[in-house]
Protein backbone atom coordinates (compact mmCIF):
# COMPACT_ATOMS: atom_id res chain seq x y z
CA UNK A 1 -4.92 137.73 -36.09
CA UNK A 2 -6.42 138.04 -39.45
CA UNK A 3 -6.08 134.61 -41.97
CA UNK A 4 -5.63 132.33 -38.66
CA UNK A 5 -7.57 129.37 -38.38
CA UNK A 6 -9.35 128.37 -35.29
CA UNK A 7 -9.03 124.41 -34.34
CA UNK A 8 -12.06 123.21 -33.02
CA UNK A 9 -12.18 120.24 -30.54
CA UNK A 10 -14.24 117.76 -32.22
CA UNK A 11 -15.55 114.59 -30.30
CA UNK A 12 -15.55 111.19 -32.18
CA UNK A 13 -17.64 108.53 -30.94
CA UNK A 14 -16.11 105.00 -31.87
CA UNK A 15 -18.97 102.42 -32.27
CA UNK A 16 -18.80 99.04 -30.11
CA UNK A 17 -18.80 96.86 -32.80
CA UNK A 18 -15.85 98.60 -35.11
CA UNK A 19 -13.15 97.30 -35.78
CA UNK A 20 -9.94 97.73 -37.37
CA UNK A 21 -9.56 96.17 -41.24
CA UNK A 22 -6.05 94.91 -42.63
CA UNK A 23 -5.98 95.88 -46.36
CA UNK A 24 -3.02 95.33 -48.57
CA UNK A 25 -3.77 97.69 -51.45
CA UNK A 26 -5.17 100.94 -52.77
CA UNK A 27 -6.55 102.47 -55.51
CA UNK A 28 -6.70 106.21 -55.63
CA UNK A 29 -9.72 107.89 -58.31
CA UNK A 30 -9.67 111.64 -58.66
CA UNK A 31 -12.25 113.76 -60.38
CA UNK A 32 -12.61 117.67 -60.32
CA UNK A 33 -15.37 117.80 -57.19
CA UNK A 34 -13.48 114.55 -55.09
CA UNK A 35 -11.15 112.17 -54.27
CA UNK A 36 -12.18 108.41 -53.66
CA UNK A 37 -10.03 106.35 -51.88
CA UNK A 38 -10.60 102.26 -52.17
CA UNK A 39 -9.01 100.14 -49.87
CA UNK A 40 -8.70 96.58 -50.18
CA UNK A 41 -7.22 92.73 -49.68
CA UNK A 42 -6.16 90.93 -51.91
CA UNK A 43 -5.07 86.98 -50.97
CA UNK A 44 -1.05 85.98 -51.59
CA UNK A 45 -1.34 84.55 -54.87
CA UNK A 46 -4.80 85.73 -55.88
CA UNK A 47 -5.67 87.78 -58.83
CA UNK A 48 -8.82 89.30 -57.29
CA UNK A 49 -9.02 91.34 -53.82
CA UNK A 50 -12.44 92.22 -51.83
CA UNK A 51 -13.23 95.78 -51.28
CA UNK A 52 -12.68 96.19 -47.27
CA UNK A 53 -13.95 100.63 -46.99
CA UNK A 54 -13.95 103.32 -49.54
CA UNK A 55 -14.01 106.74 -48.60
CA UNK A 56 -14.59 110.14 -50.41
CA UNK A 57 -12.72 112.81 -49.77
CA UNK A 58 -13.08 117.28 -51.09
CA UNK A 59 -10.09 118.21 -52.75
CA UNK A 60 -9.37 120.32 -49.62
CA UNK A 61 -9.82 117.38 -47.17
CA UNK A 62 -7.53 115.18 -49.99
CA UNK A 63 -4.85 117.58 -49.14
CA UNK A 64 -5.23 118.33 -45.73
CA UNK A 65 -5.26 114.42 -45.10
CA UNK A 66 -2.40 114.02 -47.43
CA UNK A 67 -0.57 116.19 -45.71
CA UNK A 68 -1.48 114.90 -42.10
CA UNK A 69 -0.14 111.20 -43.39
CA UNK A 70 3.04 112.46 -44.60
CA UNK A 71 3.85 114.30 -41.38
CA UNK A 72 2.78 111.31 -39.41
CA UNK A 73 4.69 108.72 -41.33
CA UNK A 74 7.75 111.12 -41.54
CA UNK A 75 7.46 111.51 -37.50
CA UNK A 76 7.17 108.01 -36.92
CA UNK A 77 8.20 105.34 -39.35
CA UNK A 78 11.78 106.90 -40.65
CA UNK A 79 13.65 104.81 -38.21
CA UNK A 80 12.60 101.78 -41.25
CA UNK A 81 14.60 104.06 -43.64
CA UNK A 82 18.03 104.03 -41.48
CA UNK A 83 17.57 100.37 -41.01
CA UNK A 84 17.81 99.53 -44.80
CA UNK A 85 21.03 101.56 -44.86
């Protein structure tokens, strides 16, 4: 079918020493070429935070991974929105 785009099957290899990062805030830069994404912690009552990963992201990828989170939180995390009801 013409304009259809093939998924590929893509194999990611999780290294033995990674591990998962709590972070507590964000801070989204855009430019015309990228999106960089910083991802921090900042202590309770602190007025400074330590940079835990940064990542940099196309445009495209921005939106395709934009869109990917919204879907996912949507699909699983709506139940807090009834709760507060």
């Amino acid at each position: 079918m013409e304009g259809e785009v093939k998924q590929k099957q893509i194999s990611i290899v999780l290294p033995t020493d990674a591990k998962a990062e709590f972070v507590n805030a964000t801070q989204v830069t855009v430019s015309d070429d990228a999106v960089l994404i910083q991802f921090a912690y900042v202590r309770p009552n602190s007025e400074t935070g330590q940079l835990v990963s940064e990542i940099a992201l196309s445009p495209k990828h921005a939106i395709e991974f934009s869109r990917a989170l919204d879907a996912t939180i949507k699909q699983h995390f709506t139940r807090h929105l009834t709760d507060q009801v």
